[in-house]
N, C-alpha and C. Protein backbone atom coordinates (compact mmCIF):
# COMPACT_ATOMS: atom_id res chain seq x y z
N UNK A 1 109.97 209.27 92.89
CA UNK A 1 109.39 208.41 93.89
C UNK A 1 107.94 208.08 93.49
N UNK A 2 107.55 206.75 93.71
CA UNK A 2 105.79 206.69 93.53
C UNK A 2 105.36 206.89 94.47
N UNK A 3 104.07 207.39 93.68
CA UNK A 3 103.22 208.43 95.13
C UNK A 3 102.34 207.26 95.74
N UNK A 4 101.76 208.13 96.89
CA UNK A 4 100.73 207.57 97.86
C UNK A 4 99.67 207.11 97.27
N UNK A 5 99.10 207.47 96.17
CA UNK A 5 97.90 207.35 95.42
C UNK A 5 98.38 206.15 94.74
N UNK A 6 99.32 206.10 93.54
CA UNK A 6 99.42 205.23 92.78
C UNK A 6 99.84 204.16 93.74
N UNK A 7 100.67 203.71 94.73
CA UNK A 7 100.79 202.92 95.56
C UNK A 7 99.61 201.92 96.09
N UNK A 8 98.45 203.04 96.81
CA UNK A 8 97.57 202.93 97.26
C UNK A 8 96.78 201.98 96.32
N UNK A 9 96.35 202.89 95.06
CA UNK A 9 95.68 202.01 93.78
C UNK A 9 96.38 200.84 94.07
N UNK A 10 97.28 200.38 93.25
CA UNK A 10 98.00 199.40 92.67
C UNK A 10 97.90 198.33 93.77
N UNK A 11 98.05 198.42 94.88
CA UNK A 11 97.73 197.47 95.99
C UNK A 11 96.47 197.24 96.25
N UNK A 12 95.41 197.93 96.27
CA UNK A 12 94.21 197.78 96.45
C UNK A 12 93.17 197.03 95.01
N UNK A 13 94.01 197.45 94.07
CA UNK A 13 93.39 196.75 92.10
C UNK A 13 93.76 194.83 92.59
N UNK A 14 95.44 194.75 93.21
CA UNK A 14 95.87 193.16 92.96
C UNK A 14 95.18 192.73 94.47
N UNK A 15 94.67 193.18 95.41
CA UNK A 15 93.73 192.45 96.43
C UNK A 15 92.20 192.21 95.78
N UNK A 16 91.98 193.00 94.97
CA UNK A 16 90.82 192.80 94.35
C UNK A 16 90.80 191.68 93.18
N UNK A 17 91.32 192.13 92.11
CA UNK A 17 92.17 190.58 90.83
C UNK A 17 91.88 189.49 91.60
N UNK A 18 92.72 189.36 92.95
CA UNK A 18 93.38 188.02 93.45
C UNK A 18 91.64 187.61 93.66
N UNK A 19 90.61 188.35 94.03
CA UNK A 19 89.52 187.53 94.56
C UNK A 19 88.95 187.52 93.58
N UNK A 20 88.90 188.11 92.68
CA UNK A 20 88.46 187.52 90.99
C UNK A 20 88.93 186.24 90.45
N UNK A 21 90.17 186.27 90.66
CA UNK A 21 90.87 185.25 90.14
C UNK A 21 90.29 183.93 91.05
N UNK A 22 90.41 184.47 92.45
CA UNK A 22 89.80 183.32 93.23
C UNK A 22 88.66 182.51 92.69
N UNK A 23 87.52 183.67 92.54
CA UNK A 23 86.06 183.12 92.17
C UNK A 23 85.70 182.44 90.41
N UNK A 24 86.96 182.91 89.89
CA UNK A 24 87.02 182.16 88.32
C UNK A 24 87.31 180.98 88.44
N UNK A 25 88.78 181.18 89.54
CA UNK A 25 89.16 179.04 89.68
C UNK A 25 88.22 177.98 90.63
N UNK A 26 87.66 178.80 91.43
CA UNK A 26 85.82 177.77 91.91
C UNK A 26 85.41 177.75 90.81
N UNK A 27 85.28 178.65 89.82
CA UNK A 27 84.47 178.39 88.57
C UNK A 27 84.49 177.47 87.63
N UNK A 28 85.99 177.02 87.59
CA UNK A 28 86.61 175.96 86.98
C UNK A 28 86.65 175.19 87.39
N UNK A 29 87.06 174.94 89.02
CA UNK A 29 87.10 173.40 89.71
C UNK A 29 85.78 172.91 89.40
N UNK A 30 84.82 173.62 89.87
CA UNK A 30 83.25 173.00 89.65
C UNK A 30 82.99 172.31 88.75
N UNK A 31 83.81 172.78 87.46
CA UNK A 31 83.36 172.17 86.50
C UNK A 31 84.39 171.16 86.09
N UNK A 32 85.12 171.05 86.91
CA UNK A 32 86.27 169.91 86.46
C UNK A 32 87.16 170.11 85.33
N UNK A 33 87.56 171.71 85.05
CA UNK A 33 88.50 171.70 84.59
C UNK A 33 89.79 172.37 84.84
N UNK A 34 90.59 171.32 85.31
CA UNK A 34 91.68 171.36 86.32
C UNK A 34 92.85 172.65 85.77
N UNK A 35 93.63 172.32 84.81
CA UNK A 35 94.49 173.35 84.28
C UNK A 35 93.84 174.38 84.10
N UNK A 36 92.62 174.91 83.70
CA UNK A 36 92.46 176.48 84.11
C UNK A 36 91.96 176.72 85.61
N UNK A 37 91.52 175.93 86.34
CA UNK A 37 91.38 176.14 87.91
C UNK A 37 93.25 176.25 88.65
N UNK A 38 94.01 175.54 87.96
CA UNK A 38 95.29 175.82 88.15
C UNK A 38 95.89 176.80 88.08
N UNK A 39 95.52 177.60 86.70
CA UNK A 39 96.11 178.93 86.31
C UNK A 39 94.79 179.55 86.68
N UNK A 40 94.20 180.31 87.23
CA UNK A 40 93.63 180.82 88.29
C UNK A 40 93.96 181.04 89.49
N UNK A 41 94.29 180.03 89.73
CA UNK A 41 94.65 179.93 91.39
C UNK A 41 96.40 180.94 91.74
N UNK A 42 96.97 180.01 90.57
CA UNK A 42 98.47 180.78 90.20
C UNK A 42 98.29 182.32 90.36
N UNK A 43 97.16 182.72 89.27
CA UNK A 43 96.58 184.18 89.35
C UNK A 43 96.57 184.60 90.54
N UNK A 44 95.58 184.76 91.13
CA UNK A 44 95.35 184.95 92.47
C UNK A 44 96.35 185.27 93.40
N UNK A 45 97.27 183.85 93.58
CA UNK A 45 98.45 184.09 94.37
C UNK A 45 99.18 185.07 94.07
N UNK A 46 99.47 185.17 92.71
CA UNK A 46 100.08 186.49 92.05
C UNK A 46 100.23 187.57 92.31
N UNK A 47 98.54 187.57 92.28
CA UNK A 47 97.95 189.03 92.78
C UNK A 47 98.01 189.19 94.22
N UNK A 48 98.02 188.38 95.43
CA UNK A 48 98.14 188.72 96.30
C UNK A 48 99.40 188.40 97.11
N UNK A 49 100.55 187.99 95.99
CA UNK A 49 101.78 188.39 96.39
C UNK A 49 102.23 190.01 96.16
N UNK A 50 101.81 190.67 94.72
CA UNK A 50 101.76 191.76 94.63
C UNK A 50 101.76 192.49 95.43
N UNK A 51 99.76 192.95 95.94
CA UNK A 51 99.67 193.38 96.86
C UNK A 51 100.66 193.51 97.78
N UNK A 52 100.95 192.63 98.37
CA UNK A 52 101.69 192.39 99.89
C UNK A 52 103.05 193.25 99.52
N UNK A 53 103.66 193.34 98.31
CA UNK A 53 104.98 194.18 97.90
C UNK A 53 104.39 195.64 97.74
N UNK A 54 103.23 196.10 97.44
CA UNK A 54 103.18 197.07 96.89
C UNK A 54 102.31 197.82 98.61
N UNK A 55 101.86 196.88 99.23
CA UNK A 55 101.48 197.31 100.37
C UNK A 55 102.32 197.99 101.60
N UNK A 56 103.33 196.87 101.88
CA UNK A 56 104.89 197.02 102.52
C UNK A 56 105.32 198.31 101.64
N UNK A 57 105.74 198.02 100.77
CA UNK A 57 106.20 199.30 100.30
C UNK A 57 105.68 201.46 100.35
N UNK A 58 104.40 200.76 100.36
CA UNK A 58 103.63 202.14 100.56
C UNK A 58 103.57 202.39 101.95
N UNK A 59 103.36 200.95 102.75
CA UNK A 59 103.88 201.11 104.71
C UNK A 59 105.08 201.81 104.64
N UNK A 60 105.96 201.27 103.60
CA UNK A 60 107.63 201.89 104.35
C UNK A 60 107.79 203.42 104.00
N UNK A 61 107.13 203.72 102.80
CA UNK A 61 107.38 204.94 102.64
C UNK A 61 106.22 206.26 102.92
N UNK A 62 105.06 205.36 103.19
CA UNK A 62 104.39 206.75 103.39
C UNK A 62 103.48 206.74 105.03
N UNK A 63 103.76 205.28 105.61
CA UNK A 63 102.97 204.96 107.26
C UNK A 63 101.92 204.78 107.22
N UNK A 64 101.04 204.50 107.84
CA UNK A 64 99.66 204.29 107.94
C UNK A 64 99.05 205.58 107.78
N UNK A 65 98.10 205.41 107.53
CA UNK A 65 96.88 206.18 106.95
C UNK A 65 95.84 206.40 108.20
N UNK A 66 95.99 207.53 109.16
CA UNK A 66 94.87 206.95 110.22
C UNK A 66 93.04 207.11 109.44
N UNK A 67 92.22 206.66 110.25
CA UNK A 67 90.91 206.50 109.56
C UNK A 67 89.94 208.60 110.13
N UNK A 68 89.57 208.65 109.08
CA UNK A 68 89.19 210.14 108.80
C UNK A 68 87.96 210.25 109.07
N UNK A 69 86.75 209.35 109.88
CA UNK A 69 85.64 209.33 110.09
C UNK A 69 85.71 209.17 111.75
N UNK A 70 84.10 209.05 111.99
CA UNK A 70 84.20 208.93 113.70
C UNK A 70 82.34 208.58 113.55
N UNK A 71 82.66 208.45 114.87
CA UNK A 71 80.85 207.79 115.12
C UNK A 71 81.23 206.31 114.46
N UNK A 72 79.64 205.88 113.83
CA UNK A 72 79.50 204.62 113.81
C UNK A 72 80.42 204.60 112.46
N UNK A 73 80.68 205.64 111.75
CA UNK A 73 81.60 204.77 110.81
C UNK A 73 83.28 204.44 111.29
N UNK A 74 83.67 204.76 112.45
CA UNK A 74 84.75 204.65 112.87
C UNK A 74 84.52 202.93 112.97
N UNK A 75 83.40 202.79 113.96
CA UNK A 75 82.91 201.27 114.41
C UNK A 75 82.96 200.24 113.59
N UNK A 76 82.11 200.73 112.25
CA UNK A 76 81.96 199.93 110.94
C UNK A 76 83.47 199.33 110.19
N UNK A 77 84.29 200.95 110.25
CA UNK A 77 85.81 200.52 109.88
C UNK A 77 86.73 199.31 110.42
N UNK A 78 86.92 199.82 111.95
CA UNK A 78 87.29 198.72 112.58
C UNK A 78 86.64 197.27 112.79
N UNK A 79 85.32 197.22 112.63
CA UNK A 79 84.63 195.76 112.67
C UNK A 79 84.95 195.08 111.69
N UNK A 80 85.52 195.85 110.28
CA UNK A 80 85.76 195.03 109.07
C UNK A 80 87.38 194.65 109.13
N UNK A 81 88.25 196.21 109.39
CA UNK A 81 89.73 196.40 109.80
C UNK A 81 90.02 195.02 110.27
N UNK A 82 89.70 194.67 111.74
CA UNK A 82 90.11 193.89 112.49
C UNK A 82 90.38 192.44 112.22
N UNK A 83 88.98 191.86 111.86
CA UNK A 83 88.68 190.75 110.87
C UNK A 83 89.87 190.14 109.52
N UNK A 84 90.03 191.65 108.89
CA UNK A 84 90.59 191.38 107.61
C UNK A 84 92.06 191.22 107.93
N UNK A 85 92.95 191.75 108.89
CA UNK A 85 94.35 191.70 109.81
C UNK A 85 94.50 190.49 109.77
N UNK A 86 93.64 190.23 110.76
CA UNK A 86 93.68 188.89 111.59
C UNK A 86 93.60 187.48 110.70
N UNK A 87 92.31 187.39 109.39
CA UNK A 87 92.22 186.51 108.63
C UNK A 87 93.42 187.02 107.22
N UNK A 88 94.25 187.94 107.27
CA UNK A 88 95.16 188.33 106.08
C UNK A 88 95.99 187.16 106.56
N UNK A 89 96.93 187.37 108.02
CA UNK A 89 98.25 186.55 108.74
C UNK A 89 97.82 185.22 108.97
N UNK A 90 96.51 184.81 109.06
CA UNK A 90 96.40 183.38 108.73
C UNK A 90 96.51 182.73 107.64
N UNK A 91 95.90 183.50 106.21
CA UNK A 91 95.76 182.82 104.92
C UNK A 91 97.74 183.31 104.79
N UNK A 92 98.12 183.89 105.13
CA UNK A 92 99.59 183.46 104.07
C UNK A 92 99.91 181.76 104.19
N UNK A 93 100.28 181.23 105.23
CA UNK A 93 100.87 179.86 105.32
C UNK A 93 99.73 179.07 104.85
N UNK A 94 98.46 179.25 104.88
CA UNK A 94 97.26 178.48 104.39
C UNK A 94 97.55 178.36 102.97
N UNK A 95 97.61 179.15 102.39
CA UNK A 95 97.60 179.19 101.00
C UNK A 95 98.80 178.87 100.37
N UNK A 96 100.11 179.08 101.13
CA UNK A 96 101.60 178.24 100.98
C UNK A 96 101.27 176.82 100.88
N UNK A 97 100.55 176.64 101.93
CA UNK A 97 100.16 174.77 102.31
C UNK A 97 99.55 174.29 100.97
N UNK A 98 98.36 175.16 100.45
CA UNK A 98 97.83 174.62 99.27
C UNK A 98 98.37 174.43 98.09
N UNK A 99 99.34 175.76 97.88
CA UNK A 99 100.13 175.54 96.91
C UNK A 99 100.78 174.18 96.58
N UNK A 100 101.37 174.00 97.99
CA UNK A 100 102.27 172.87 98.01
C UNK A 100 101.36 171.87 97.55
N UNK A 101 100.30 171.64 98.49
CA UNK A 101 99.67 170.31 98.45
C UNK A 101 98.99 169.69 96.55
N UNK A 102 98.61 171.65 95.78
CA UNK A 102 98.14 170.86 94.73
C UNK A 102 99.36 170.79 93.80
N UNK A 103 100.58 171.87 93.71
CA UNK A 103 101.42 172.02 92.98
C UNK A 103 102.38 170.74 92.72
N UNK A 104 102.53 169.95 93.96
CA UNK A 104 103.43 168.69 94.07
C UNK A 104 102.87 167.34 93.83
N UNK A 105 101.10 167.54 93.84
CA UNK A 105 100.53 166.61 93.91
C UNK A 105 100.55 165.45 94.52
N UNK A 106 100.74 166.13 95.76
CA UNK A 106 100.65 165.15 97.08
C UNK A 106 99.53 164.85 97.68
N UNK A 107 98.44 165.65 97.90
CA UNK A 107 97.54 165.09 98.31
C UNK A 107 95.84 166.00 98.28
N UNK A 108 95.79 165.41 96.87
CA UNK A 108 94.36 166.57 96.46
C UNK A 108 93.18 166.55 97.67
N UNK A 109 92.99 165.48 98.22
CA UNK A 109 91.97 165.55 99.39
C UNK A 109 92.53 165.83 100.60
N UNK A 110 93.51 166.54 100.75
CA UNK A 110 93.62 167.00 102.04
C UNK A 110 94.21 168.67 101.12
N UNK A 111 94.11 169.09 100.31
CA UNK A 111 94.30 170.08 99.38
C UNK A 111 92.73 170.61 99.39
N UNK A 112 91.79 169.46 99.42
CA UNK A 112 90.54 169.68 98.82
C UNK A 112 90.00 170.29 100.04
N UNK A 113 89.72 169.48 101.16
CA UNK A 113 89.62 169.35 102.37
C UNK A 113 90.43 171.47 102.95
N UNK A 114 90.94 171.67 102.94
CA UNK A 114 91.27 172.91 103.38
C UNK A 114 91.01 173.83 102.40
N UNK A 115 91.03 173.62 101.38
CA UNK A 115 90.72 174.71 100.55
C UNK A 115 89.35 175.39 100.55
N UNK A 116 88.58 174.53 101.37
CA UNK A 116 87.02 174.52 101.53
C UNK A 116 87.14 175.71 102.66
N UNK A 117 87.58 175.65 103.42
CA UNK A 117 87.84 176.78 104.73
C UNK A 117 88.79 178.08 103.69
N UNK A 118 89.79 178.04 103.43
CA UNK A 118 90.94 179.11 102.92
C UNK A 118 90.05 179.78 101.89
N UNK A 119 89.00 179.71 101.39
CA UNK A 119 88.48 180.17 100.16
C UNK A 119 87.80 181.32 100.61
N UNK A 120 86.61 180.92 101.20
CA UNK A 120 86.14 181.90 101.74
C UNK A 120 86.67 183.00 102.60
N UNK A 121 87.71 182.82 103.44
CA UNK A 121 88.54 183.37 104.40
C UNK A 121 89.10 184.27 102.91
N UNK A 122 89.75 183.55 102.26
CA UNK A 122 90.67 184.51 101.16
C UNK A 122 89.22 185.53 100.73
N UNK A 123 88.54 185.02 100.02
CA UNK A 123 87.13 185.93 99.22
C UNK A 123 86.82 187.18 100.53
N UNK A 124 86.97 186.78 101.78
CA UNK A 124 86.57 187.92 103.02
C UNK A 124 87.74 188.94 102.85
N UNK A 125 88.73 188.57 102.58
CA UNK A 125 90.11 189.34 102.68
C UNK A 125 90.04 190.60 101.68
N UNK A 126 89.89 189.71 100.70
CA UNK A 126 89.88 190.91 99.15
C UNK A 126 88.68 191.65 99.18
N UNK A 127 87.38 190.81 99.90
CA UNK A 127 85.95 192.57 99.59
C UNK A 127 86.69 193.01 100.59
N UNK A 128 87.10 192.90 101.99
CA UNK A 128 86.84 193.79 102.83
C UNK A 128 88.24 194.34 102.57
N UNK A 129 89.42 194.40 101.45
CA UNK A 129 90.16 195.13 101.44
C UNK A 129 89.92 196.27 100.55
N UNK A 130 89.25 196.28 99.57
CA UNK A 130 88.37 196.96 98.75
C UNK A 130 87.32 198.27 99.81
N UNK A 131 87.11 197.32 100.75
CA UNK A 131 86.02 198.12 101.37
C UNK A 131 87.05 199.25 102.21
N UNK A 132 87.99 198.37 102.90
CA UNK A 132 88.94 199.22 103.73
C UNK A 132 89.33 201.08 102.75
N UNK A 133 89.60 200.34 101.43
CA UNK A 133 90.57 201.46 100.91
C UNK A 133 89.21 202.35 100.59
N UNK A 134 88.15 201.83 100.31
CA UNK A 134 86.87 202.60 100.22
C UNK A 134 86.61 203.68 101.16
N UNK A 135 86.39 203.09 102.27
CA UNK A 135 86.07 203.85 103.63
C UNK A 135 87.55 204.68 103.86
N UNK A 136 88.63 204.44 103.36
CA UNK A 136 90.27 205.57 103.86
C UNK A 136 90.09 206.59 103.08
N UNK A 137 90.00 206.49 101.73
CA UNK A 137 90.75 206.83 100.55
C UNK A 137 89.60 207.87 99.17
N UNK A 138 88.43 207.07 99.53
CA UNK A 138 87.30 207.31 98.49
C UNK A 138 86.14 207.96 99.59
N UNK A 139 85.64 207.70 100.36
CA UNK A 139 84.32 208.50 101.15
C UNK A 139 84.85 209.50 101.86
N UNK A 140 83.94 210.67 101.76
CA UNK A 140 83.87 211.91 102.35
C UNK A 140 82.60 211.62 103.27
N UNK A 141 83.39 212.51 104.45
CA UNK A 141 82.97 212.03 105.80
C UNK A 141 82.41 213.40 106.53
């Protein structure tokens, strides 16, 4: 069986990638060059399809993890926790939409036009999932 740890890693490395990957393909659009802002973006999704398998999977087999601190870092946890939930279940269909919109090449300015909102929302997702597994997994409390 894979353990809690390697699970843990492996989901928490492709939420992180995916916002690398994110901030390489701004790196590329900026500069107008489209096929590696393409395969970037591909990246990304990749990585945070991953995640989402390797996440579910460590849900199904090992449950939530309750949080091991109290006081204000309980506060700090959940102020980031909450945020990152809530903006995770919005970016899935957001980022389906984009796919579609640049993959089919239907309509780069309304592709362009949302991607301006989904970016940042995605870039919030991946630090503060980093931060999440930080504050569970890595700090002594």
């Amino acid at each position: 069986m894979i353990s809690l740890q390697n699970l843990t890693v492996a989901s928490t490395s492709c939420i992180v990638l995916s916002g690398i990957s994110l901030l390489i393909g701004w790196y590329f659009i900026r500069r107008k060059r489209i096929d590696a802002h393409r395969t970037a973006m591909l990246l990304a999704s990749s990585f945070a399809a991953l995640f989402l398998v390797f996440y579910v999977t460590r849900w199904a087999l090992y449950g939530s993890k309750p949080f091991p601190g109290d006081g204000g870092w309980k506060v700090f946890y959940f102020a980031n926790l909450v945020p990152h939930i809530i903006l995770a279940m919005v970016l899935a269909p957001l980022v389906i939409r984009l796919l579609d919109l640049a993959l089919r090449r239907r309509d780069y300015p309304s592709h362009r036009r949302l991607a301006r909102y989904v970016l940042p929302m995605w870039l919030y997702v991946s630090a503060s999932g980093w931060l999440i597994y930080y504050l569970l997994y890595v700090k002594q409390y």
